[in-house]
PDB file of N, CA and C in Angstrom:
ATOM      1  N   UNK A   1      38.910  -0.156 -47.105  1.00  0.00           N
ATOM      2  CA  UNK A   1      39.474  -1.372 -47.649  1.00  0.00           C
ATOM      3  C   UNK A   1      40.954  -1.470 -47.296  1.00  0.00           C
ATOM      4  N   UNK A   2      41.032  -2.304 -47.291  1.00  0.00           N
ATOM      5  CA  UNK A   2      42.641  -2.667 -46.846  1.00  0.00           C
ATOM      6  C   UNK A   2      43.200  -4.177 -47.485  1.00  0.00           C
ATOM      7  N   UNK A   3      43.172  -3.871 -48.693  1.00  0.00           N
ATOM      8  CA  UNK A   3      44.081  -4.615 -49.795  1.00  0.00           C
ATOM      9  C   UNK A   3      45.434  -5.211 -49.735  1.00  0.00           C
ATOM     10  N   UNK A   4      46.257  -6.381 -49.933  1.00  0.00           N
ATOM     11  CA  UNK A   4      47.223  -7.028 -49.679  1.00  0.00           C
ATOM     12  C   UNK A   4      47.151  -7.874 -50.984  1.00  0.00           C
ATOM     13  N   UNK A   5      47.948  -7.128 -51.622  1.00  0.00           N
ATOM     14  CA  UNK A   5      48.337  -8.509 -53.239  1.00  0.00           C
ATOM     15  C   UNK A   5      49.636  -9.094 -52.636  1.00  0.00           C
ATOM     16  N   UNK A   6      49.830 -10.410 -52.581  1.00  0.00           N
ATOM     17  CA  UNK A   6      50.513 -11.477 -52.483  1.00  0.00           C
ATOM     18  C   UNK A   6      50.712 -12.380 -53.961  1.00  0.00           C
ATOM     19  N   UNK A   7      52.002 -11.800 -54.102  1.00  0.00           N
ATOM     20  CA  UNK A   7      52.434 -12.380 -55.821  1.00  0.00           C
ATOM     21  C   UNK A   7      53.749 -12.138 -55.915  1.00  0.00           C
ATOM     22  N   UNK A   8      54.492 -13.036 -57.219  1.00  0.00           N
ATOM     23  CA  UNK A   8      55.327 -13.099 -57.352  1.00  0.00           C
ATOM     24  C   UNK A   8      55.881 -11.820 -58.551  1.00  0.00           C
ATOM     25  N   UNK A   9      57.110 -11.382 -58.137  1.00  0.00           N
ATOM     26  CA  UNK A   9      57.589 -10.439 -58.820  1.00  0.00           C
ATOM     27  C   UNK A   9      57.804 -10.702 -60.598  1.00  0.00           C
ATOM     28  N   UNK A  10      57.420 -12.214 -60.932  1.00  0.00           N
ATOM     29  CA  UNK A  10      58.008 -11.816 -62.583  1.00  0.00           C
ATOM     30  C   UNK A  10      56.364 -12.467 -63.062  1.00  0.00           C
ATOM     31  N   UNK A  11      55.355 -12.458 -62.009  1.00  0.00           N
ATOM     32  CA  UNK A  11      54.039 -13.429 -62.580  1.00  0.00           C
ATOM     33  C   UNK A  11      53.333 -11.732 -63.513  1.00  0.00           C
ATOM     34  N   UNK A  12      52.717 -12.138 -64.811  1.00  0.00           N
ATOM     35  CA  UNK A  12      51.997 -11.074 -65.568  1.00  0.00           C
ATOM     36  C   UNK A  12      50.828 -11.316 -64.910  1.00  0.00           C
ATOM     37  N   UNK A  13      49.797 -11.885 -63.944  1.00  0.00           N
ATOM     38  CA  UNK A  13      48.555 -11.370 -63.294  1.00  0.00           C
ATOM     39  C   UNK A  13      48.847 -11.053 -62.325  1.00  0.00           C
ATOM     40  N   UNK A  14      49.940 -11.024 -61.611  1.00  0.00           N
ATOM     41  CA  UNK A  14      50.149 -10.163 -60.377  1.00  0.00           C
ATOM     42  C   UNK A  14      50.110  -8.764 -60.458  1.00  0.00           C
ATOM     43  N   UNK A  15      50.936  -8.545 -62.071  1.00  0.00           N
ATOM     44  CA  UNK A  15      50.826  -7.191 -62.576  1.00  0.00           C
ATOM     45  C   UNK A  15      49.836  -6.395 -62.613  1.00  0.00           C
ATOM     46  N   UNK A  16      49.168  -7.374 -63.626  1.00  0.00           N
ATOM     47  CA  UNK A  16      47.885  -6.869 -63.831  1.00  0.00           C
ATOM     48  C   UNK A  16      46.640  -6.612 -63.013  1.00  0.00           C
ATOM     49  N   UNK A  17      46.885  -7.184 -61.976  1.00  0.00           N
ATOM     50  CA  UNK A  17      45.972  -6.784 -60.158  1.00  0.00           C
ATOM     51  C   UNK A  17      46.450  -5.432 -59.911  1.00  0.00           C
ATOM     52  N   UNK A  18      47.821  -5.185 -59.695  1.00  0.00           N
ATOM     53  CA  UNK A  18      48.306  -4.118 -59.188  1.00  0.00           C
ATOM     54  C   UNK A  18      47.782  -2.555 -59.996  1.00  0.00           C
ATOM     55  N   UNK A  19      48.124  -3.191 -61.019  1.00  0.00           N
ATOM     56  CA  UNK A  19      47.532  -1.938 -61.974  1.00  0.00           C
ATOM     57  C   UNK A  19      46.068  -1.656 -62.029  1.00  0.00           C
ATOM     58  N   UNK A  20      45.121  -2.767 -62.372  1.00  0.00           N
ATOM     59  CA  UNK A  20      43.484  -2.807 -61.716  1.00  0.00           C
ATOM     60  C   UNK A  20      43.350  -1.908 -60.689  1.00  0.00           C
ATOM     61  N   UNK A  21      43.876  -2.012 -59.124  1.00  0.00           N
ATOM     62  CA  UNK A  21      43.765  -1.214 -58.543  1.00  0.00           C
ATOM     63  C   UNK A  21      44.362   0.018 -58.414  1.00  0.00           C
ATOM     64  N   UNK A  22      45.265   0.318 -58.951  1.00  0.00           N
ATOM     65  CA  UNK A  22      45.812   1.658 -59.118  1.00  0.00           C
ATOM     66  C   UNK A  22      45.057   2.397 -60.387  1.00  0.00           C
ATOM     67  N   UNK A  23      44.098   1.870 -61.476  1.00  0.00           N
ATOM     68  CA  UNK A  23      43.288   2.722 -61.805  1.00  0.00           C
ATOM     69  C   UNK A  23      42.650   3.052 -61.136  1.00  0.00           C
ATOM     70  N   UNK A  24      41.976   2.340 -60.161  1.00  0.00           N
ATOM     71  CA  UNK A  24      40.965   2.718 -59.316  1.00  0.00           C
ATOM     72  C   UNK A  24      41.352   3.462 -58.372  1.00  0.00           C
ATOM     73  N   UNK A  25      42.567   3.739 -58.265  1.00  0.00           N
ATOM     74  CA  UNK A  25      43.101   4.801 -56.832  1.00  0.00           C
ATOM     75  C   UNK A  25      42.558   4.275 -55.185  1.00  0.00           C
ATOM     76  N   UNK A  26      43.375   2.665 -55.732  1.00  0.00           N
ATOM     77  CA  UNK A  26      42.680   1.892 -54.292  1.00  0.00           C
ATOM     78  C   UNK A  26      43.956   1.476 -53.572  1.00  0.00           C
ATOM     79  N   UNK A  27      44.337   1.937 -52.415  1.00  0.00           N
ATOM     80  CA  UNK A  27      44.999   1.852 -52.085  1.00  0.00           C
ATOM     81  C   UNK A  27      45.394   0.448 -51.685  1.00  0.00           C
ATOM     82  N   UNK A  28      47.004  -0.360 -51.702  1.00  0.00           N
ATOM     83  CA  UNK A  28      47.300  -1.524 -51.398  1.00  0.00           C
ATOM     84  C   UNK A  28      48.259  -2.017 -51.329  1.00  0.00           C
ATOM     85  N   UNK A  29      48.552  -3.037 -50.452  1.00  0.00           N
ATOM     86  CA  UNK A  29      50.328  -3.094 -49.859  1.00  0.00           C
ATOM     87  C   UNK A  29      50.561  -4.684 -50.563  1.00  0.00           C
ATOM     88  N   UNK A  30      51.963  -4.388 -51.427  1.00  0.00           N
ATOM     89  CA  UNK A  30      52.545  -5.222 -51.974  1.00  0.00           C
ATOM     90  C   UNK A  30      53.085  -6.307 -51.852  1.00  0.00           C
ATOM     91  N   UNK A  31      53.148  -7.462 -51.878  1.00  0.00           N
ATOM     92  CA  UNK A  31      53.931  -8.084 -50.716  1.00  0.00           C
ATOM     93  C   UNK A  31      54.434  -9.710 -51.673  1.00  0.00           C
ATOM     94  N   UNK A  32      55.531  -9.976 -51.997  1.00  0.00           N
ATOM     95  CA  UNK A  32      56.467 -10.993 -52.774  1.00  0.00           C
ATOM     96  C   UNK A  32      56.419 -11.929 -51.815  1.00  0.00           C
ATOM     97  N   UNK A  33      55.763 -12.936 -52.322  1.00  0.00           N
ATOM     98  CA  UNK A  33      55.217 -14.024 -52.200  1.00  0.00           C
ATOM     99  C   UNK A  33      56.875 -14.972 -51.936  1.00  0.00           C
ATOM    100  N   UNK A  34      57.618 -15.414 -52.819  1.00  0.00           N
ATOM    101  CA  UNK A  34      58.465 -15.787 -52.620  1.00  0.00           C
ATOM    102  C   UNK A  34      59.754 -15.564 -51.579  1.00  0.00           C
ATOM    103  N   UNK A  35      59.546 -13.910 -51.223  1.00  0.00           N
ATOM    104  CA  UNK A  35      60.555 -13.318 -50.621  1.00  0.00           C
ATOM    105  C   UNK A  35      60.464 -13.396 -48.972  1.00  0.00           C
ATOM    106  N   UNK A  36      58.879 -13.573 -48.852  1.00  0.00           N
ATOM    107  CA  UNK A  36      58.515 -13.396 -47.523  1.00  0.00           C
ATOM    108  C   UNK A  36      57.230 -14.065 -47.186  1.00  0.00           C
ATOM    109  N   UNK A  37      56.798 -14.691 -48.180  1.00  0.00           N
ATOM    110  CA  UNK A  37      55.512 -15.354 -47.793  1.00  0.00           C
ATOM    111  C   UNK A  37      54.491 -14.823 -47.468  1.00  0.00           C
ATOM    112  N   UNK A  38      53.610 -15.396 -46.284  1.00  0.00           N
ATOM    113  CA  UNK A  38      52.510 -15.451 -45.707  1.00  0.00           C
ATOM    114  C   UNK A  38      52.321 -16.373 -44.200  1.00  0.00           C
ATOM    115  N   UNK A  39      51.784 -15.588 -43.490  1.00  0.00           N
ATOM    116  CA  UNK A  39      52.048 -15.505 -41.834  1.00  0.00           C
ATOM    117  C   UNK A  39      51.066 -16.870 -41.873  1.00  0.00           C
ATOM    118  N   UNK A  40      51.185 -17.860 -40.564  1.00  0.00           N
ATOM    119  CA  UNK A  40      50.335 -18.468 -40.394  1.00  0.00           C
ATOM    120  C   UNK A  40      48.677 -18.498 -40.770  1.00  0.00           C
ATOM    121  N   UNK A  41      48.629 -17.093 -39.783  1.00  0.00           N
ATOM    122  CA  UNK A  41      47.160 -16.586 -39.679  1.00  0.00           C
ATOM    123  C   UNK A  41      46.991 -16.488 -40.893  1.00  0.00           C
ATOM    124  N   UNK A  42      47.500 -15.853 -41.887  1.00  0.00           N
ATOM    125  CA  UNK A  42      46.902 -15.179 -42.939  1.00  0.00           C
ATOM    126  C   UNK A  42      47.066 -16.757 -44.046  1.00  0.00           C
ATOM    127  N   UNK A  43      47.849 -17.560 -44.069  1.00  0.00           N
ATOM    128  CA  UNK A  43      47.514 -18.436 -44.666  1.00  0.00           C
ATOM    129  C   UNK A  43      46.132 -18.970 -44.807  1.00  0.00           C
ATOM    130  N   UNK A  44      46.020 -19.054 -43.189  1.00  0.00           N
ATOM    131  CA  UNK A  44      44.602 -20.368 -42.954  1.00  0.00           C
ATOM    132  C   UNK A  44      43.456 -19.388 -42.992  1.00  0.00           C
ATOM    133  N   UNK A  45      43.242 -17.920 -43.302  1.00  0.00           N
ATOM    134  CA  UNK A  45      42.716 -16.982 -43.525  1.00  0.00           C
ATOM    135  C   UNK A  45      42.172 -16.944 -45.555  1.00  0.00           C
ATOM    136  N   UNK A  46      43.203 -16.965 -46.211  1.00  0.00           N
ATOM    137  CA  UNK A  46      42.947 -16.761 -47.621  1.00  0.00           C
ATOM    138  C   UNK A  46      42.644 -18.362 -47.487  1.00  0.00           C
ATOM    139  N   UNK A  47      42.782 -19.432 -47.544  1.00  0.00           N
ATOM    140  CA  UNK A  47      42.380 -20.913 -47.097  1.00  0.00           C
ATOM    141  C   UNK A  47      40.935 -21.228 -47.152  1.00  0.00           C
ATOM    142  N   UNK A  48      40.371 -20.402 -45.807  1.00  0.00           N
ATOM    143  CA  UNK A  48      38.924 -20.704 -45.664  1.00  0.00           C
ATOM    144  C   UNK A  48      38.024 -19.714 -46.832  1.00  0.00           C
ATOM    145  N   UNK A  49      38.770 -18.633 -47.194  1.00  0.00           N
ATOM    146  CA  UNK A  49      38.130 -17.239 -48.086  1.00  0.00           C
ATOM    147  C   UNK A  49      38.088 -17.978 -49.564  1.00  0.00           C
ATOM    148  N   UNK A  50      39.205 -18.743 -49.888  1.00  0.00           N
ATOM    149  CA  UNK A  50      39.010 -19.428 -51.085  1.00  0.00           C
ATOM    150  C   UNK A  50      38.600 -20.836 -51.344  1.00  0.00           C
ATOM    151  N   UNK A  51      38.000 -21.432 -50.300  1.00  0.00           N
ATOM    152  CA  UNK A  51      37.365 -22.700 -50.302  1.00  0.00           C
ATOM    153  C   UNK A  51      38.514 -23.841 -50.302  1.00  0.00           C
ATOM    154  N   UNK A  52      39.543 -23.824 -49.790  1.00  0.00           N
ATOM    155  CA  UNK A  52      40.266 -24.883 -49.900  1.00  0.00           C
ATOM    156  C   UNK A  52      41.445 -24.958 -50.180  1.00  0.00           C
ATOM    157  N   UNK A  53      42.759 -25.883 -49.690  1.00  0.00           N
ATOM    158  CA  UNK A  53      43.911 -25.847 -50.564  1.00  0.00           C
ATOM    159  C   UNK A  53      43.952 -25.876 -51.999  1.00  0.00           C
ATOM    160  N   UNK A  54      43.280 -26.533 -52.907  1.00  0.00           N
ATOM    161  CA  UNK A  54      42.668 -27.348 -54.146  1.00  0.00           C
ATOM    162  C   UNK A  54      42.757 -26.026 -55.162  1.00  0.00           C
ATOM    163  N   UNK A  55      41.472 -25.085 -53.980  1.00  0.00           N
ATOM    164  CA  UNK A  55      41.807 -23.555 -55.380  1.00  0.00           C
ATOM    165  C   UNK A  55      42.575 -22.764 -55.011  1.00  0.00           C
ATOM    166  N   UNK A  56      43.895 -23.133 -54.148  1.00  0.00           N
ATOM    167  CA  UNK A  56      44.964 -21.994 -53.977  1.00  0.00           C
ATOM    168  C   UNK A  56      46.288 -22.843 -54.409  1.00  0.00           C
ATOM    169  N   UNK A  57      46.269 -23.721 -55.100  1.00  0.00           N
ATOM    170  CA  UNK A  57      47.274 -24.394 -55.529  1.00  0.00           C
ATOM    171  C   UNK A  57      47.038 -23.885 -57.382  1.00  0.00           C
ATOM    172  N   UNK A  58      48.434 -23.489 -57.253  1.00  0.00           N
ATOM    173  CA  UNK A  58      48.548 -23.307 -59.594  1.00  0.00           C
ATOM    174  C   UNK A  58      48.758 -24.332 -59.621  1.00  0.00           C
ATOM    175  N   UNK A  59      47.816 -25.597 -60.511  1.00  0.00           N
ATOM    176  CA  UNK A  59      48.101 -26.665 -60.754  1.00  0.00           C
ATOM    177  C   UNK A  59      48.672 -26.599 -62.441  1.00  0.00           C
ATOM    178  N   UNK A  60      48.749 -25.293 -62.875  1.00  0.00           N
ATOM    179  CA  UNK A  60      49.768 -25.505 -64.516  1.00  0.00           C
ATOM    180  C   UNK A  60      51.235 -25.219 -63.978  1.00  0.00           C
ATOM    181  N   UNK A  61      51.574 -24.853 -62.807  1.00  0.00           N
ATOM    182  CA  UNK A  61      52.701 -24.702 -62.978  1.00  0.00           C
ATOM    183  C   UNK A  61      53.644 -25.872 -62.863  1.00  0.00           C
ATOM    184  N   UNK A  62      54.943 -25.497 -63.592  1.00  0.00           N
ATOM    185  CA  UNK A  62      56.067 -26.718 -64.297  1.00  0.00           C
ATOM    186  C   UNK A  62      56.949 -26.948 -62.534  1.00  0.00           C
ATOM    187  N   UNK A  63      56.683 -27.104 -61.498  1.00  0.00           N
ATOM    188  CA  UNK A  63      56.970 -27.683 -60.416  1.00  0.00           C
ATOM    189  C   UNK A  63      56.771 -29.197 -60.247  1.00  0.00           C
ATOM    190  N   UNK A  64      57.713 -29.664 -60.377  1.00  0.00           N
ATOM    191  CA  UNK A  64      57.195 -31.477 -59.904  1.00  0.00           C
ATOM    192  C   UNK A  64      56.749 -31.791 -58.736  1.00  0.00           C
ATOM    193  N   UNK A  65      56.570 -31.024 -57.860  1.00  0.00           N
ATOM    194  CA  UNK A  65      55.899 -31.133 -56.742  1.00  0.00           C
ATOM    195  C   UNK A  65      54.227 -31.000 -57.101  1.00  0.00           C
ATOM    196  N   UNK A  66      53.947 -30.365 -57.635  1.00  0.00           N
ATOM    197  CA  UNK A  66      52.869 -30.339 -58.267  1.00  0.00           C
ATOM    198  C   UNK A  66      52.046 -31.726 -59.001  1.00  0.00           C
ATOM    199  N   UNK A  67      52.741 -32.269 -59.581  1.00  0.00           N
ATOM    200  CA  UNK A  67      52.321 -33.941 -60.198  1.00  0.00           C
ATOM    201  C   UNK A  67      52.384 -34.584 -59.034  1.00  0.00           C
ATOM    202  N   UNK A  68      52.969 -34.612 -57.984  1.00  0.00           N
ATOM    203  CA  UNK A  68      53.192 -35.406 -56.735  1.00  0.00           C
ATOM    204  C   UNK A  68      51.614 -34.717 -56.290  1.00  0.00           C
ATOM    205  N   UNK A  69      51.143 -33.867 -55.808  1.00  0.00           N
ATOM    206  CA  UNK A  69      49.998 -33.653 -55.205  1.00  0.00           C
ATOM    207  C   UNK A  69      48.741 -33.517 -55.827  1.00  0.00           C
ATOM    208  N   UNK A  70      48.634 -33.789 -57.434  1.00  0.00           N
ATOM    209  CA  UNK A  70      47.467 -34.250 -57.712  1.00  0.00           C
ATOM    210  C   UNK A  70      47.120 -35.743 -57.364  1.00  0.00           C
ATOM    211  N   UNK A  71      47.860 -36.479 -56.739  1.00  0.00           N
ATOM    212  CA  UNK A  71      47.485 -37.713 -56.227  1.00  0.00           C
ATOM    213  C   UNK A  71      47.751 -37.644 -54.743  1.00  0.00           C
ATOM    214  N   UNK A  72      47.948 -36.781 -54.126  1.00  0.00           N
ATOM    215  CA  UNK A  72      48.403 -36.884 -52.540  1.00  0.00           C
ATOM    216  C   UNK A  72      46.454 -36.853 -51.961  1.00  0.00           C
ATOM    217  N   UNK A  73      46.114 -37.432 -51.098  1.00  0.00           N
ATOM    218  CA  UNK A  73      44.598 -37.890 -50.389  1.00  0.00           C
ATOM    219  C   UNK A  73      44.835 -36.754 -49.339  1.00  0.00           C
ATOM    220  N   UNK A  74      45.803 -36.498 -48.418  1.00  0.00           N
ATOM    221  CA  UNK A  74      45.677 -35.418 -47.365  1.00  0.00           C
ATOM    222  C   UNK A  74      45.755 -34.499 -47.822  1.00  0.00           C
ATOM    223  N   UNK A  75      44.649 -33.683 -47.271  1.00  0.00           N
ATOM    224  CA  UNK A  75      44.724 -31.833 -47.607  1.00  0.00           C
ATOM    225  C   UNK A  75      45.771 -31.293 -46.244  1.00  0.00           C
ATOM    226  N   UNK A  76      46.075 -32.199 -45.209  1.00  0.00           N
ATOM    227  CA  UNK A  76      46.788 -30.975 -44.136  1.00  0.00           C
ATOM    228  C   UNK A  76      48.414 -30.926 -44.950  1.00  0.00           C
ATOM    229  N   UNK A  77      48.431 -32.697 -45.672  1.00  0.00           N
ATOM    230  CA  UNK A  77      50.147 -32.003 -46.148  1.00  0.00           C
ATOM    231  C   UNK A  77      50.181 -31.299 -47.094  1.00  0.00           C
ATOM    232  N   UNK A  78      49.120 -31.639 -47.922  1.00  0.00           N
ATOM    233  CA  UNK A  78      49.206 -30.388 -49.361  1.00  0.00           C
ATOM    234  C   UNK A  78      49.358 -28.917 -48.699  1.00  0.00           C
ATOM    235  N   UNK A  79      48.424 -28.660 -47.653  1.00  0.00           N
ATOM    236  CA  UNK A  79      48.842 -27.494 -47.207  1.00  0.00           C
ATOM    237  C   UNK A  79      50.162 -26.800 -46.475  1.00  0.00           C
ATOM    238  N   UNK A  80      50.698 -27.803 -45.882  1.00  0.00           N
ATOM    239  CA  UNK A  80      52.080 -27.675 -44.926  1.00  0.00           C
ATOM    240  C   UNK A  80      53.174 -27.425 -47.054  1.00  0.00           C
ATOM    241  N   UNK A  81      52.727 -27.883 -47.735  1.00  0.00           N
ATOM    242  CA  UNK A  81      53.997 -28.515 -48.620  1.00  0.00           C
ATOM    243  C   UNK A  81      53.646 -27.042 -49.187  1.00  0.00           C
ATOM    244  N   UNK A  82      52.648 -26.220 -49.365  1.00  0.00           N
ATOM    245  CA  UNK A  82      52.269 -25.324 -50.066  1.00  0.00           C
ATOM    246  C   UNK A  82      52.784 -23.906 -49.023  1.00  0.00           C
ATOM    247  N   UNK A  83      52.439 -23.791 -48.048  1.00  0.00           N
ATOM    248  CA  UNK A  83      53.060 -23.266 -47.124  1.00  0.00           C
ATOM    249  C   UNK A  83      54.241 -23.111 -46.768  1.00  0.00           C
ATOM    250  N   UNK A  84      55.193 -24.275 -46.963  1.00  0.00           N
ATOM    251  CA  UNK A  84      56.237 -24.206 -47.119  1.00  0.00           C
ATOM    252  C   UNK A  84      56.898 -23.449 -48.383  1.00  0.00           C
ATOM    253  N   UNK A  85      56.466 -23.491 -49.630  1.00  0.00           N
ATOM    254  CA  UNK A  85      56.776 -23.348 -50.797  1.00  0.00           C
ATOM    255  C   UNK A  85      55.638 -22.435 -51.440  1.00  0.00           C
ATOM    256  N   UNK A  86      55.836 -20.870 -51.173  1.00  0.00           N
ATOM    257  CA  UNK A  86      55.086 -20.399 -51.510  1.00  0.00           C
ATOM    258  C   UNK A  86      55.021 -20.138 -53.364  1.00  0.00           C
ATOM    259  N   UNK A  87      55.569 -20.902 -53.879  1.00  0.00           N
ATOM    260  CA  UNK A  87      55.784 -20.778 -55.035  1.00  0.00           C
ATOM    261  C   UNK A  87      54.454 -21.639 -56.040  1.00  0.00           C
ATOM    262  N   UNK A  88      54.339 -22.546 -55.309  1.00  0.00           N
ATOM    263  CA  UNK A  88      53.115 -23.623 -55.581  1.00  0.00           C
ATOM    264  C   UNK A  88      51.361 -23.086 -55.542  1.00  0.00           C
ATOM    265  N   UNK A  89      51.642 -21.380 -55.098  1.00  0.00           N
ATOM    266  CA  UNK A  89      50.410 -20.772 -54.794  1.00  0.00           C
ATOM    267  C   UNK A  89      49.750 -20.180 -56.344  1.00  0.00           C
ATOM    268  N   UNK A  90      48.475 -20.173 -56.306  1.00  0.00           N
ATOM    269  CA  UNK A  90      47.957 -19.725 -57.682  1.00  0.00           C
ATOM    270  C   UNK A  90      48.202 -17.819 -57.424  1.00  0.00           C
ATOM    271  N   UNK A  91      48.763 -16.771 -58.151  1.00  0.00           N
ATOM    272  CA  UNK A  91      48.661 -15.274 -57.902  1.00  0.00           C
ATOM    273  C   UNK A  91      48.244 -14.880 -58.453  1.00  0.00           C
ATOM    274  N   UNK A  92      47.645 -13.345 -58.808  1.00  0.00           N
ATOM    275  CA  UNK A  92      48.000 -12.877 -57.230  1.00  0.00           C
ATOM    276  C   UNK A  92      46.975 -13.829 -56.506  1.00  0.00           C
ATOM    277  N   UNK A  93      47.445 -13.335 -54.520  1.00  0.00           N
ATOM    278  CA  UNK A  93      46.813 -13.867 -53.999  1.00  0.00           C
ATOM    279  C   UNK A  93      46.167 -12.437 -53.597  1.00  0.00           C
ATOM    280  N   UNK A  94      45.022 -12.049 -53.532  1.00  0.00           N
ATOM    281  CA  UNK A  94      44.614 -10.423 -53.164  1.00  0.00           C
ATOM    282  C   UNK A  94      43.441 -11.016 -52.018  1.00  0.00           C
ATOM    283  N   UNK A  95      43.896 -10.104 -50.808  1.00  0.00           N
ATOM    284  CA  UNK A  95      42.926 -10.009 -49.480  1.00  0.00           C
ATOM    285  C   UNK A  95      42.390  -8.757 -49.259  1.00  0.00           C
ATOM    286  N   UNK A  96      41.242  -8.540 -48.955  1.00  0.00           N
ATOM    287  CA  UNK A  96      40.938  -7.707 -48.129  1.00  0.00           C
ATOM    288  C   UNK A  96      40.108  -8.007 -46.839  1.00  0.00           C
ATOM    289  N   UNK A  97      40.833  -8.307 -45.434  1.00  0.00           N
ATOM    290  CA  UNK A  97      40.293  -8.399 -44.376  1.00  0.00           C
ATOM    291  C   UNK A  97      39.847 -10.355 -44.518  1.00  0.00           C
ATOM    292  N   UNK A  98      38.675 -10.359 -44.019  1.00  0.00           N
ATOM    293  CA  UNK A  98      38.314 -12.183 -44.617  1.00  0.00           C
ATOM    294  C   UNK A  98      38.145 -12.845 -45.876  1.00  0.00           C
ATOM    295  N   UNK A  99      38.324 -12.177 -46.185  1.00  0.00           N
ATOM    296  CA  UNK A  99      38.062 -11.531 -48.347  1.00  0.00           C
ATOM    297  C   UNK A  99      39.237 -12.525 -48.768  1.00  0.00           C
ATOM    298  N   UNK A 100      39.413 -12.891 -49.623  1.00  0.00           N
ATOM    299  CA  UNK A 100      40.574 -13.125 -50.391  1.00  0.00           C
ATOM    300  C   UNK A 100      39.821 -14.433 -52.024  1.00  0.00           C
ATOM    301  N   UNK A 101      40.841 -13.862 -52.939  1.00  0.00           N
ATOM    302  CA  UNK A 101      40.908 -14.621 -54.208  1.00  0.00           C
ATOM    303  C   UNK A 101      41.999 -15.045 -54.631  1.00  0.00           C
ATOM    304  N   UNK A 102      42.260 -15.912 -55.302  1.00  0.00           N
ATOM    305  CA  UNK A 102      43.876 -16.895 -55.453  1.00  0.00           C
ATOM    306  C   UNK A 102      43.680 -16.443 -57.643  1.00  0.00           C
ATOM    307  N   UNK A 103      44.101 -15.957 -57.931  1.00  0.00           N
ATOM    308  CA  UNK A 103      44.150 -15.973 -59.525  1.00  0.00           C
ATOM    309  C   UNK A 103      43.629 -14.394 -59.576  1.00  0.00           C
ATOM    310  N   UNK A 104      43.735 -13.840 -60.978  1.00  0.00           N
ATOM    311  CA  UNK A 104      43.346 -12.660 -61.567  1.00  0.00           C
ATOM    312  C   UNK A 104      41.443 -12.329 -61.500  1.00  0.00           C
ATOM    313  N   UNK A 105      41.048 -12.295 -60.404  1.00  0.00           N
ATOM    314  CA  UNK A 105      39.306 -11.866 -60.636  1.00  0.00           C
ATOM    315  C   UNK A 105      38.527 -10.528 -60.236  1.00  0.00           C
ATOM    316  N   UNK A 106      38.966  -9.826 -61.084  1.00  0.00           N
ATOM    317  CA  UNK A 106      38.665  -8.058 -60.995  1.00  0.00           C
ATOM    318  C   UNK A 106      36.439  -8.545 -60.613  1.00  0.00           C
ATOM    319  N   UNK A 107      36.200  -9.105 -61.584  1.00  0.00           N
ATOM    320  CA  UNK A 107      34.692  -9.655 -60.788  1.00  0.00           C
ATOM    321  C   UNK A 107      34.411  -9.507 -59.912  1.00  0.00           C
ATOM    322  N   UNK A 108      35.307  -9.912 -58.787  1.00  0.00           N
ATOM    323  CA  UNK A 108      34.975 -10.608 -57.333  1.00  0.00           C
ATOM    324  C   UNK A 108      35.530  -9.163 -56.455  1.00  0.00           C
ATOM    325  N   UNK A 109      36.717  -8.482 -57.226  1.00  0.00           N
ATOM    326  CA  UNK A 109      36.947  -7.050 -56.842  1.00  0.00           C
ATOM    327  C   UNK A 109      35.827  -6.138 -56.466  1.00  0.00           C
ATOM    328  N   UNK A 110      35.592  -6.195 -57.909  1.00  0.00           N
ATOM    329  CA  UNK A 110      34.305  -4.728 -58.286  1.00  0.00           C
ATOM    330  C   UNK A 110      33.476  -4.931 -56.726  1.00  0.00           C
ATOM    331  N   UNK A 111      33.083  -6.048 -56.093  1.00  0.00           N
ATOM    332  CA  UNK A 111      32.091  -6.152 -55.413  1.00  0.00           C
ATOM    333  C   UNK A 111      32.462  -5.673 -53.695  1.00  0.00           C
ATOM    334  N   UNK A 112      33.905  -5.620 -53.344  1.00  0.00           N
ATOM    335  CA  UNK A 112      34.382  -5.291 -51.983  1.00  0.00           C
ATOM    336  C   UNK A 112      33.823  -4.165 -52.278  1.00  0.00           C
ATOM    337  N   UNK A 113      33.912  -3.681 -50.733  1.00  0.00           N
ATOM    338  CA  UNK A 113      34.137  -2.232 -50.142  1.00  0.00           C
ATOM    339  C   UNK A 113      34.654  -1.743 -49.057  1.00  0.00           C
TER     340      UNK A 113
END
């Protein structure tokens, strides 16, 4: 396995991923979402793994950009605006390989290998 949590340093389910897998003694590379993002590839990668811009957008968070794109009709700018602003992403974002989940789902964990 080869694990990649993508989250923000003060989010409490980013935490709580990290620690999930460190009971499990699963090894996985950290990576601040805000500080450094997410590479092209690996964008349009967690994208197709989570069905869409729609479930990789936090739509509770207090961003006004956010009220602007529950009415925006294009998914390529929601994605460019989300991409741009990795802050607008639901975390953690956790990959493994084509794998990936946008929110806290130890569920969908248990089942990699």
């Amino acid at each position: 396995m080869n694990i990649q949590i993508f989250g923000k340093s003060k989010c409490f389910d980013t935490k709580k991923a990290e620690r999930w897998f460190k009971e499990r003694r699963i090894k996985f590379q950290s990576i601040d979402l805000n500080k450094y993002g997410m590479s092209g590839k690996e964008f349009d990668s967690v994208l197709r793994a989570v069905g869409g811009i729609d479930n990789l957008i936090d739509w509770n968070a207090k961003a006004p950009d956010i009220t602007l794109m529950k009415y925006m009709e294009d998914k390529r700018a929601k994605e460019d605006k989300v991409f741009d602003d990795p802050a607008l992403m639901k975390t953690p974002v956790v990959r493994n390989g084509k794998q990936a989940t946008a929110g806290y789902h130890p569920e969908i964990w248990e089942t990699w290998e």
